[in-house]
N, C-alpha and C. Protein backbone atom coordinates (compact mmCIF):
# COMPACT_ATOMS: atom_id res chain seq x y z
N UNK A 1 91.99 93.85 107.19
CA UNK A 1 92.82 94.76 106.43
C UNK A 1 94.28 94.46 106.77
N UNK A 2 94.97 94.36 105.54
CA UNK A 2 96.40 93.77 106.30
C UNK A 2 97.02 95.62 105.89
N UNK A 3 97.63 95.59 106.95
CA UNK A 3 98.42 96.78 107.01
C UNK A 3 99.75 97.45 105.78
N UNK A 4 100.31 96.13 105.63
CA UNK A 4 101.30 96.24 104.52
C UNK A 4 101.12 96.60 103.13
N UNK A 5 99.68 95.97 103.01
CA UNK A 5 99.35 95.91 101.35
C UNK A 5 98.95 97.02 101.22
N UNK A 6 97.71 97.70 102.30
CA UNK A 6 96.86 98.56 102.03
C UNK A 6 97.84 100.06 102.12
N UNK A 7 98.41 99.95 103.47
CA UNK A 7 99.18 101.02 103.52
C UNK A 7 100.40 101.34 103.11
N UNK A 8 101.45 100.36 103.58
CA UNK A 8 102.92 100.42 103.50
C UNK A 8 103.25 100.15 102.24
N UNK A 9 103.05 99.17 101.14
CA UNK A 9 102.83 98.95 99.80
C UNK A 9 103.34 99.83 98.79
N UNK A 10 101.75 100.65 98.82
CA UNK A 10 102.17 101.49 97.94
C UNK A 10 103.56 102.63 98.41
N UNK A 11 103.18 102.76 99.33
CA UNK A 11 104.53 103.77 99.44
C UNK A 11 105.93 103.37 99.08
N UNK A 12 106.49 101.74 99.61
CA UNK A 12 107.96 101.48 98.85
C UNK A 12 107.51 100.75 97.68
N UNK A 13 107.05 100.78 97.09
CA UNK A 13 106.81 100.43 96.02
C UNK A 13 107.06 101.76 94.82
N UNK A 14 106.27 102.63 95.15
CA UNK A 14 106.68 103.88 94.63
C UNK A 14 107.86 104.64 94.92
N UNK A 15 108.47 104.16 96.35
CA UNK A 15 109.86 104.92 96.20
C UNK A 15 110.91 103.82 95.30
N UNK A 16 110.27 102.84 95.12
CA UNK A 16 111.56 101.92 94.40
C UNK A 16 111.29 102.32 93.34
N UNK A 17 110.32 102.82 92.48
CA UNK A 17 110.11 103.23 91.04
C UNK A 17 111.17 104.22 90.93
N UNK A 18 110.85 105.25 92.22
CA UNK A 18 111.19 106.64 91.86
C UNK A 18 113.13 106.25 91.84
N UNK A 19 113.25 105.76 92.67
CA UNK A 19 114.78 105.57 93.14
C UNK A 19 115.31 104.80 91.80
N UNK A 20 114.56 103.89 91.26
CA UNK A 20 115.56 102.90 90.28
C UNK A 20 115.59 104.29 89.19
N UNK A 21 114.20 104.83 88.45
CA UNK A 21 114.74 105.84 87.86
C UNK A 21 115.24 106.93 87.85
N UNK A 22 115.67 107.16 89.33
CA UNK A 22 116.65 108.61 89.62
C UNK A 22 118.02 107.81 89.54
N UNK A 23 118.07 106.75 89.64
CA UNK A 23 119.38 106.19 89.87
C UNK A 23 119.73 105.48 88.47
N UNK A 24 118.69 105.21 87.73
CA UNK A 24 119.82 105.20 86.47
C UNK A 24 120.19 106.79 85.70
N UNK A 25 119.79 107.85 86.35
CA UNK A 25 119.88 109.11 85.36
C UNK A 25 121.31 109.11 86.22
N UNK A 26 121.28 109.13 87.62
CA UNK A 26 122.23 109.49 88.21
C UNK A 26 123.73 108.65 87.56
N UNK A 27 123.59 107.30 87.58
CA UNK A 27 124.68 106.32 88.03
C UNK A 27 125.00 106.41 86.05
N UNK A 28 124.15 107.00 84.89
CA UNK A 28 124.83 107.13 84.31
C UNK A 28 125.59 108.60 83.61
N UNK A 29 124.94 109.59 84.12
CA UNK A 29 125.13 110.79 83.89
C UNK A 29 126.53 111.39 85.12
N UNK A 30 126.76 110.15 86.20
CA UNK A 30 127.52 110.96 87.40
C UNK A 30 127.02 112.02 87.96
N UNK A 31 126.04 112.09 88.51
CA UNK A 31 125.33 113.22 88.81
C UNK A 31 124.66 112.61 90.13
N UNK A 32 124.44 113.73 91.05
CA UNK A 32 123.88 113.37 92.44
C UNK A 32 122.77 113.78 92.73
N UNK A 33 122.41 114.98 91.58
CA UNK A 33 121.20 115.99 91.69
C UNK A 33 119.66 114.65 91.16
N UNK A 34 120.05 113.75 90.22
CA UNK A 34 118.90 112.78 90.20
C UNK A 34 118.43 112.29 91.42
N UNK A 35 119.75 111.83 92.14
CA UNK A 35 119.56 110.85 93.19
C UNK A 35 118.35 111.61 94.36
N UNK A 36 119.02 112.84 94.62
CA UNK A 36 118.17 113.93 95.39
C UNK A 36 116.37 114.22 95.41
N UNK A 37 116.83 114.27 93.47
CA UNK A 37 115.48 114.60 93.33
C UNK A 37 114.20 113.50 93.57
N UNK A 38 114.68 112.26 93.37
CA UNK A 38 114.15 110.99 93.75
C UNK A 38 114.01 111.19 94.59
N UNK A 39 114.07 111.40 95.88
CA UNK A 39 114.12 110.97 97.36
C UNK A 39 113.47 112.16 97.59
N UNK A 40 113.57 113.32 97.33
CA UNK A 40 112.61 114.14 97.70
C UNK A 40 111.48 113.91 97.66
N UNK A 41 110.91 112.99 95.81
CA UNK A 41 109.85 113.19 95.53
C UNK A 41 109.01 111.66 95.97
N UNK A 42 110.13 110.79 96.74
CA UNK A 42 109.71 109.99 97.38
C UNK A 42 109.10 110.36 98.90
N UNK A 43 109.74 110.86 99.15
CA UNK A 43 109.47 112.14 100.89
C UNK A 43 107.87 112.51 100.67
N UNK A 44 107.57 113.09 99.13
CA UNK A 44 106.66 113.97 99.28
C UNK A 44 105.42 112.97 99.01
N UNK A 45 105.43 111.70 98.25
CA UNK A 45 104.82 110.75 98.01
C UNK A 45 104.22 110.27 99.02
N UNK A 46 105.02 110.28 100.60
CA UNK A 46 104.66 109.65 101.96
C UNK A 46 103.92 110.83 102.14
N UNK A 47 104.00 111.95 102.36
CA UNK A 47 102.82 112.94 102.38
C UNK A 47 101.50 113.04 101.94
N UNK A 48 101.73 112.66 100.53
CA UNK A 48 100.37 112.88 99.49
C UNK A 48 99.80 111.39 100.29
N UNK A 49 100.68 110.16 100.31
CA UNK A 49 99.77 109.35 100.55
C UNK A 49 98.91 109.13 101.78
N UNK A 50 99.44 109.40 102.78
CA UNK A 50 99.25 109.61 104.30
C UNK A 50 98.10 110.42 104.10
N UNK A 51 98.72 112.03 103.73
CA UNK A 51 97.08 112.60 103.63
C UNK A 51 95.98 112.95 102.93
N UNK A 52 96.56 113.79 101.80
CA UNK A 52 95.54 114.30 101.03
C UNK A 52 94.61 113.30 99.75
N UNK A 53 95.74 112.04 100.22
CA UNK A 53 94.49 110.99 99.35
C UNK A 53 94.07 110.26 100.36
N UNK A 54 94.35 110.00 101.57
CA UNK A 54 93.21 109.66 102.56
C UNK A 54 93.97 108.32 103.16
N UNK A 55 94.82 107.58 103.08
CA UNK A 55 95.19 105.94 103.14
C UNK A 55 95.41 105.87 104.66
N UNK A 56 95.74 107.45 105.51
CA UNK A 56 95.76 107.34 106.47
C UNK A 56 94.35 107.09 107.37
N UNK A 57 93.30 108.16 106.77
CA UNK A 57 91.87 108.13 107.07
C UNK A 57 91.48 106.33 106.94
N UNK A 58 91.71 106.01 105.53
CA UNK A 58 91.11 104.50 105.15
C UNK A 58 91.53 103.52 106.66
N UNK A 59 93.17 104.04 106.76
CA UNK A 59 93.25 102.92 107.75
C UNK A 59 92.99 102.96 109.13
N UNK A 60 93.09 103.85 109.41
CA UNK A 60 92.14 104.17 110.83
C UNK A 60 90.26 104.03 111.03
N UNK A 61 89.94 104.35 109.49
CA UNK A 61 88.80 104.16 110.02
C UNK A 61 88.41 102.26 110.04
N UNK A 62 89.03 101.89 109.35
CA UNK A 62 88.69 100.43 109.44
C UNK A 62 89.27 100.04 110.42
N UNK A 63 90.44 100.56 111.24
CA UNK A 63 90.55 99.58 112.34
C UNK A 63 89.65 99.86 113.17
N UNK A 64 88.90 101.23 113.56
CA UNK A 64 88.31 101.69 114.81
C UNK A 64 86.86 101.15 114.19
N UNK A 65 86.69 100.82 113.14
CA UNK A 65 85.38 99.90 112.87
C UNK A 65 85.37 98.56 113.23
N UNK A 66 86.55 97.88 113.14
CA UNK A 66 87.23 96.49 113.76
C UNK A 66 86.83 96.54 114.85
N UNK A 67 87.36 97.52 115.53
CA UNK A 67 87.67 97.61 117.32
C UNK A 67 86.40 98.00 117.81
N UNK A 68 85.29 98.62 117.01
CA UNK A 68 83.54 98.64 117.38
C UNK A 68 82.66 97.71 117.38
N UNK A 69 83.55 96.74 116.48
CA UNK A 69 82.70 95.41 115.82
C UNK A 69 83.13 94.10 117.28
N UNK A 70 84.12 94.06 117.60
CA UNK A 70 85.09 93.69 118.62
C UNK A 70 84.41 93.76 119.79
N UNK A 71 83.84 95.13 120.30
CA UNK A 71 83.66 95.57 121.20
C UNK A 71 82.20 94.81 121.62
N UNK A 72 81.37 95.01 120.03
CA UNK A 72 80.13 94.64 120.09
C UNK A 72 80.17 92.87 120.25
N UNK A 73 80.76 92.40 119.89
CA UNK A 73 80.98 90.76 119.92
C UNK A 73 81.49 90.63 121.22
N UNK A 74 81.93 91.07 121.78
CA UNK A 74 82.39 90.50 123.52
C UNK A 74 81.61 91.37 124.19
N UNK A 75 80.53 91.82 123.93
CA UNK A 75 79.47 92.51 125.02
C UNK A 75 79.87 93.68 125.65
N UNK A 76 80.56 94.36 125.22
CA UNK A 76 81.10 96.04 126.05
C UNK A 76 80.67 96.92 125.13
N UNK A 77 79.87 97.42 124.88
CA UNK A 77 78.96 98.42 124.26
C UNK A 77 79.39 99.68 124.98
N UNK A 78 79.64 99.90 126.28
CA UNK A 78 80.00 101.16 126.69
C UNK A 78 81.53 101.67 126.58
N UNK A 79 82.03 100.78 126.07
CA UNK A 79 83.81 101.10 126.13
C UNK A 79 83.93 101.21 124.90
N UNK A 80 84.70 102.53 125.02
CA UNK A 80 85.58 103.15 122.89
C UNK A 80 86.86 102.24 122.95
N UNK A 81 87.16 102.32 121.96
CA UNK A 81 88.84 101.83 121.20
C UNK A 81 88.90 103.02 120.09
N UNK A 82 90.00 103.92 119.92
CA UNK A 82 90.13 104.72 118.94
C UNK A 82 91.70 104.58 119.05
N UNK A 83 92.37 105.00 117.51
CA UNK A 83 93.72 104.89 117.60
C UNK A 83 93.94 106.47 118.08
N UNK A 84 95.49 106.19 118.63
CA UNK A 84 95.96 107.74 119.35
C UNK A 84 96.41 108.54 117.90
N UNK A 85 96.00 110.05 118.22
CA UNK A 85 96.01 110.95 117.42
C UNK A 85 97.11 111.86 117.93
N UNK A 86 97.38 113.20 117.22
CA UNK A 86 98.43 113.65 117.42
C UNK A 86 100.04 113.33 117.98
N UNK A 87 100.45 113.05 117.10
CA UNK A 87 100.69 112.44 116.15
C UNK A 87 99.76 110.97 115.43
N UNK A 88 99.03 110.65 114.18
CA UNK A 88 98.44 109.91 114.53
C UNK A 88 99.60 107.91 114.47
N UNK A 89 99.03 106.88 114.92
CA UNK A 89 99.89 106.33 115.56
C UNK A 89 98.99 104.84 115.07
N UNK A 90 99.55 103.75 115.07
CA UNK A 90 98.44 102.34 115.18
C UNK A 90 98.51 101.93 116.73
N UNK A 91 98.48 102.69 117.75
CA UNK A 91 98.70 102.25 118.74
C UNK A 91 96.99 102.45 119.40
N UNK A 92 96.04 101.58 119.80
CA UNK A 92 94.70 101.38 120.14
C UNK A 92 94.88 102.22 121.71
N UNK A 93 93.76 103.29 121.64
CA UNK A 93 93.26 103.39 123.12
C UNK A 93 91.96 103.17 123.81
N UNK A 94 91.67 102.34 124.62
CA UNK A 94 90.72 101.65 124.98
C UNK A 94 90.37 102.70 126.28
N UNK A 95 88.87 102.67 126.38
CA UNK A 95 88.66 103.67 127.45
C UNK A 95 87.02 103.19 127.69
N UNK A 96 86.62 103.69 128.88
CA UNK A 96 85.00 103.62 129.47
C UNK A 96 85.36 102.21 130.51
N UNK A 97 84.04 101.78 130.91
CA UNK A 97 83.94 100.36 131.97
C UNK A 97 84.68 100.29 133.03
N UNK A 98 84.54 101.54 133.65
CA UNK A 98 84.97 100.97 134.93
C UNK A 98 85.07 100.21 136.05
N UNK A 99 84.52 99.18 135.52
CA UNK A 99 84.04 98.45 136.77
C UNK A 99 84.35 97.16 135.86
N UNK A 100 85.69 96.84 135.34
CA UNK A 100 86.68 95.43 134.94
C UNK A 100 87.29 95.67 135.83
N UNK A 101 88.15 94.44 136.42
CA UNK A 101 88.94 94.20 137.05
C UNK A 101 90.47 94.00 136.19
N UNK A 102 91.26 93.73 136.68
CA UNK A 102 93.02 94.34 135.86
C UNK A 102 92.77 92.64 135.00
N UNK A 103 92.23 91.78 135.08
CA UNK A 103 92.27 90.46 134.22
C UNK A 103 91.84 91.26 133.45
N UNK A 104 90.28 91.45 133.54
CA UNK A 104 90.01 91.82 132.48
C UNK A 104 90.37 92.52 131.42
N UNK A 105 90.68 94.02 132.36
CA UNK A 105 91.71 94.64 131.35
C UNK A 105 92.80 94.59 130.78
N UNK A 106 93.80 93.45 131.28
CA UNK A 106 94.74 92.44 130.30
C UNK A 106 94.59 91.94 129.56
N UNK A 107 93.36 91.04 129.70
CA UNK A 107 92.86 90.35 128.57
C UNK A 107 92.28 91.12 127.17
N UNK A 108 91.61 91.96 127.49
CA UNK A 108 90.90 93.48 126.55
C UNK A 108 91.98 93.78 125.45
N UNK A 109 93.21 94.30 126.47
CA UNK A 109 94.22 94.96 125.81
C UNK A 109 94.71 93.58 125.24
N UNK A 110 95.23 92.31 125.32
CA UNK A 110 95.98 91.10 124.61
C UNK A 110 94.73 91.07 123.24
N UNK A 111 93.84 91.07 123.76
CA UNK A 111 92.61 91.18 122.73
C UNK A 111 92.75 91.63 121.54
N UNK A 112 92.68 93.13 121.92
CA UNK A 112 92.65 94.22 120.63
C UNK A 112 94.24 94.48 120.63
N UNK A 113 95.16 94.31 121.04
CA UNK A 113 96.41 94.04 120.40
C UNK A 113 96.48 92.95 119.08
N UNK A 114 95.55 92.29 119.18
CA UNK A 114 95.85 91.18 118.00
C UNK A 114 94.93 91.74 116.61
N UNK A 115 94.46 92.58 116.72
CA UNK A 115 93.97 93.34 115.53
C UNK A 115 95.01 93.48 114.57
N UNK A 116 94.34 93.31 113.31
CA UNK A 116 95.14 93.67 111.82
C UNK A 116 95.11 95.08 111.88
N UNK A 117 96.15 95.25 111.80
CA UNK A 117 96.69 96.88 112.01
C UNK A 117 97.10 97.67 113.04
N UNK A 118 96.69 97.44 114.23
CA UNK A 118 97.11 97.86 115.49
C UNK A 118 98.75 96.97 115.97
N UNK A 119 99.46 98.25 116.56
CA UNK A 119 100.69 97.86 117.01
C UNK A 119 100.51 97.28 118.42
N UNK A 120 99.71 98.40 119.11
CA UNK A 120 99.52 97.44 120.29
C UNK A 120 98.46 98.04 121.13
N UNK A 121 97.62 97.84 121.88
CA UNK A 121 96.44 98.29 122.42
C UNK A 121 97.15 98.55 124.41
N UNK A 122 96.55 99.81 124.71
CA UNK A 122 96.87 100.21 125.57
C UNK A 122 95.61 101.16 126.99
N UNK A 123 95.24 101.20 127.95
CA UNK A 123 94.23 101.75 128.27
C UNK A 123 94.53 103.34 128.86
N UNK A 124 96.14 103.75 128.41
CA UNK A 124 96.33 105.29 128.42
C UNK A 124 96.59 105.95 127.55
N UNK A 125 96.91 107.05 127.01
CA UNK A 125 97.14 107.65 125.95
C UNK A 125 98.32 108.38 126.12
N UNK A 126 98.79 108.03 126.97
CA UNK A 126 100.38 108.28 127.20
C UNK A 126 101.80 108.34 126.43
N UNK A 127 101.88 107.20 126.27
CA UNK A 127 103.11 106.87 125.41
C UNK A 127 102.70 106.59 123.82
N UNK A 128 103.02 107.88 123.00
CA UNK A 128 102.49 107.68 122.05
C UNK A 128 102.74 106.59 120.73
N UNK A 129 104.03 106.23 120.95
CA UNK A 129 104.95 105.54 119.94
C UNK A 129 105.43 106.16 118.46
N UNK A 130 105.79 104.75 117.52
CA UNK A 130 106.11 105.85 116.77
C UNK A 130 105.02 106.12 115.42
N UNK A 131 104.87 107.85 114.98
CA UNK A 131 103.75 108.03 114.30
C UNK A 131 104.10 107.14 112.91
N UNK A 132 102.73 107.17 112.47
CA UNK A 132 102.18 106.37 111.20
C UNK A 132 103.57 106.63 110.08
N UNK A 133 103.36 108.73 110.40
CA UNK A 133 104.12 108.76 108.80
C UNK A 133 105.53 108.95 108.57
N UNK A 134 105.99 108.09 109.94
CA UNK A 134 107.14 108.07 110.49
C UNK A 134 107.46 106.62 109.94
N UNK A 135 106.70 105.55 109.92
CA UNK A 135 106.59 104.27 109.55
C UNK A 135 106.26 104.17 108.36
N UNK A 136 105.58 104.97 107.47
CA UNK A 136 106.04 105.26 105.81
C UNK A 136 106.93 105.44 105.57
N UNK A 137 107.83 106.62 106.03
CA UNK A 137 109.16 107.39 105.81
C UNK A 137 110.25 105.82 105.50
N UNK A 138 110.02 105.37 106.65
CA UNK A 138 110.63 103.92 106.80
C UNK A 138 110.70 103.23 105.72
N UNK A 139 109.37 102.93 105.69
CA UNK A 139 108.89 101.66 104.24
C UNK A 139 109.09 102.55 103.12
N UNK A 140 109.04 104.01 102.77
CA UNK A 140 109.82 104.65 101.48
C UNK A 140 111.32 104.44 101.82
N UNK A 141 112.18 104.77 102.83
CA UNK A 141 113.61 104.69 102.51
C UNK A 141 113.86 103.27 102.63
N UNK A 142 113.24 102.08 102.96
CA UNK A 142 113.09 100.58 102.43
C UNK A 142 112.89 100.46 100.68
N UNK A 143 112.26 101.09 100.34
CA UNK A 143 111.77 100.99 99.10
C UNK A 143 112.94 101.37 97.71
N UNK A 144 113.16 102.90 98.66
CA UNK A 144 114.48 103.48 97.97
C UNK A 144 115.55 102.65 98.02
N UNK A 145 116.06 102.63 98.92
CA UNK A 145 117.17 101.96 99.04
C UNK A 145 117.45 100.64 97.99
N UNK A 146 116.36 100.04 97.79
CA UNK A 146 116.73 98.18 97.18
C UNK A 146 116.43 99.31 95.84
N UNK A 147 115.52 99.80 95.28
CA UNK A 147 115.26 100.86 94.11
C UNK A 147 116.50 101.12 93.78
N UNK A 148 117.45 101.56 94.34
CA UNK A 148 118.58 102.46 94.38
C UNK A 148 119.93 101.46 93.82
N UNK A 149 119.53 100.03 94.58
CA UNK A 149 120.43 98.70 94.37
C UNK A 149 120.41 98.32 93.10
N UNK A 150 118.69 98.48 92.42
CA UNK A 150 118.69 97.19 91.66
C UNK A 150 119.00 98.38 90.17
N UNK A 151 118.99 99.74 90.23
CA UNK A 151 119.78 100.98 89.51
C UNK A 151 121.05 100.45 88.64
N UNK A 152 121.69 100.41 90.38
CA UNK A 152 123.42 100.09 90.45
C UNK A 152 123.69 98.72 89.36
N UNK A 153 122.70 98.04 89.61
CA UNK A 153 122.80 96.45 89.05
C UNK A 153 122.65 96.80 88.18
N UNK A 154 121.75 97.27 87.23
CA UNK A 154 121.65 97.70 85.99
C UNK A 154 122.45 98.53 85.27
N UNK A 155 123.34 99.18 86.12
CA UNK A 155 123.90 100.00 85.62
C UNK A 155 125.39 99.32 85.08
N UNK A 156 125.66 98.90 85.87
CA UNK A 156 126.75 97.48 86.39
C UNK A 156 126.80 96.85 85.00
N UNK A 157 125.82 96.27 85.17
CA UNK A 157 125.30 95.52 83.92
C UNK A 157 125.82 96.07 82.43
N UNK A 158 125.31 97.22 82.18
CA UNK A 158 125.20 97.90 81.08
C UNK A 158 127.21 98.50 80.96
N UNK A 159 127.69 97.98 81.90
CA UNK A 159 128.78 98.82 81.61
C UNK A 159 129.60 97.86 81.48
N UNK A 160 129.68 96.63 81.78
CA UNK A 160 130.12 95.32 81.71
C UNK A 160 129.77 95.13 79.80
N UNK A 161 128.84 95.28 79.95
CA UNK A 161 128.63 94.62 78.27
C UNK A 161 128.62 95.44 77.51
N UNK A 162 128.91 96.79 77.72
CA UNK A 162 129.56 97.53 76.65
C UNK A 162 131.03 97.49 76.26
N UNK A 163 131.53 96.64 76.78
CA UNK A 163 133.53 96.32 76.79
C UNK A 163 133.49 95.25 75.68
N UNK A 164 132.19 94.86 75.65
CA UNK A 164 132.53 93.55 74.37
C UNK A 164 131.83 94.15 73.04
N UNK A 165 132.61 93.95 72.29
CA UNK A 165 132.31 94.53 70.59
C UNK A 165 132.74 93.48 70.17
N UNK A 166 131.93 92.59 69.33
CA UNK A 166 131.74 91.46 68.84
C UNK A 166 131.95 91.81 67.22
């Protein structure tokens, strides 16, 4: 599962929709209240998508199916990998087997750090990093922002070639 397509994707992708068309109402009406309303309804887009349509569920459960499948291919049947929750996070926590030695558990963690989708695999639940829909927020005001550019360009555009009457 690549992380970008499945998750991050749609979200600036949809804030660049929302932004190019709040930003041509804005950039030709002079008005700031478009710009607003875009970005709100880009805000709320990282919400809907994260939860109540599930993309957050989708991607957690496939990594912690990764990290079971993982587990089962290098012979540790008694040790979990689940991503950290509250806030939820791509950061892997590995737990059970007490009886590895610190190689091992370097190696474990370099291991399941290299998972598609995981930021980085860790054997505490300590340091949480930063949450998922904190890293949407991101990839929407990524999204907005160039959305917001390619507005301006158009707008640019349209005001340039209205000076010529042929």
């Amino acid at each position: 599962m690549n992380t970008f397509w499945s998750y991050f994707w749609p979200i600036a992708a949809a804030a660049l929709v929302m932004a190019a068309i709040g930003g041509l109402i804005a950039f030709r009406r002079k008005r700031v209240l478009p710009l607003i309303a875009a970005a709100i309804l880009s805000l709320a887009w990282v919400g809907l998508w994260s939860g109540p349509l599930g993309a957050a569920d989708r991607l957690t459960r496939v990594i912690e199916r990764q990290a079971r499948e993982a587990l089962v291919h290098y012979e540790e049947p008694q040790m979990q990998a689940h991503l950290h929750h509250a806030p939820l996070t791509r950061r892997l926590v590995l737990s059970g087997d007490d009886k590895l030695d610190d190689w091992q558990r370097g190696e474990l963690v370099r291991l399941f750090s290299q998972l598609p989708g995981v930021s980085r695999a860790t054997w505490s639940a300590g340091d949480a990093g930063l949450p998922l829909i904190l890293e949407g927020a991101i990839a929407a005001l990524a999204g907005f922002l160039f959305g917001l550019g390619l507005a301006y360009l158009l707008e640019l555009r349209r005001r340039y070639n209205s000076q010529w009457s042929w």
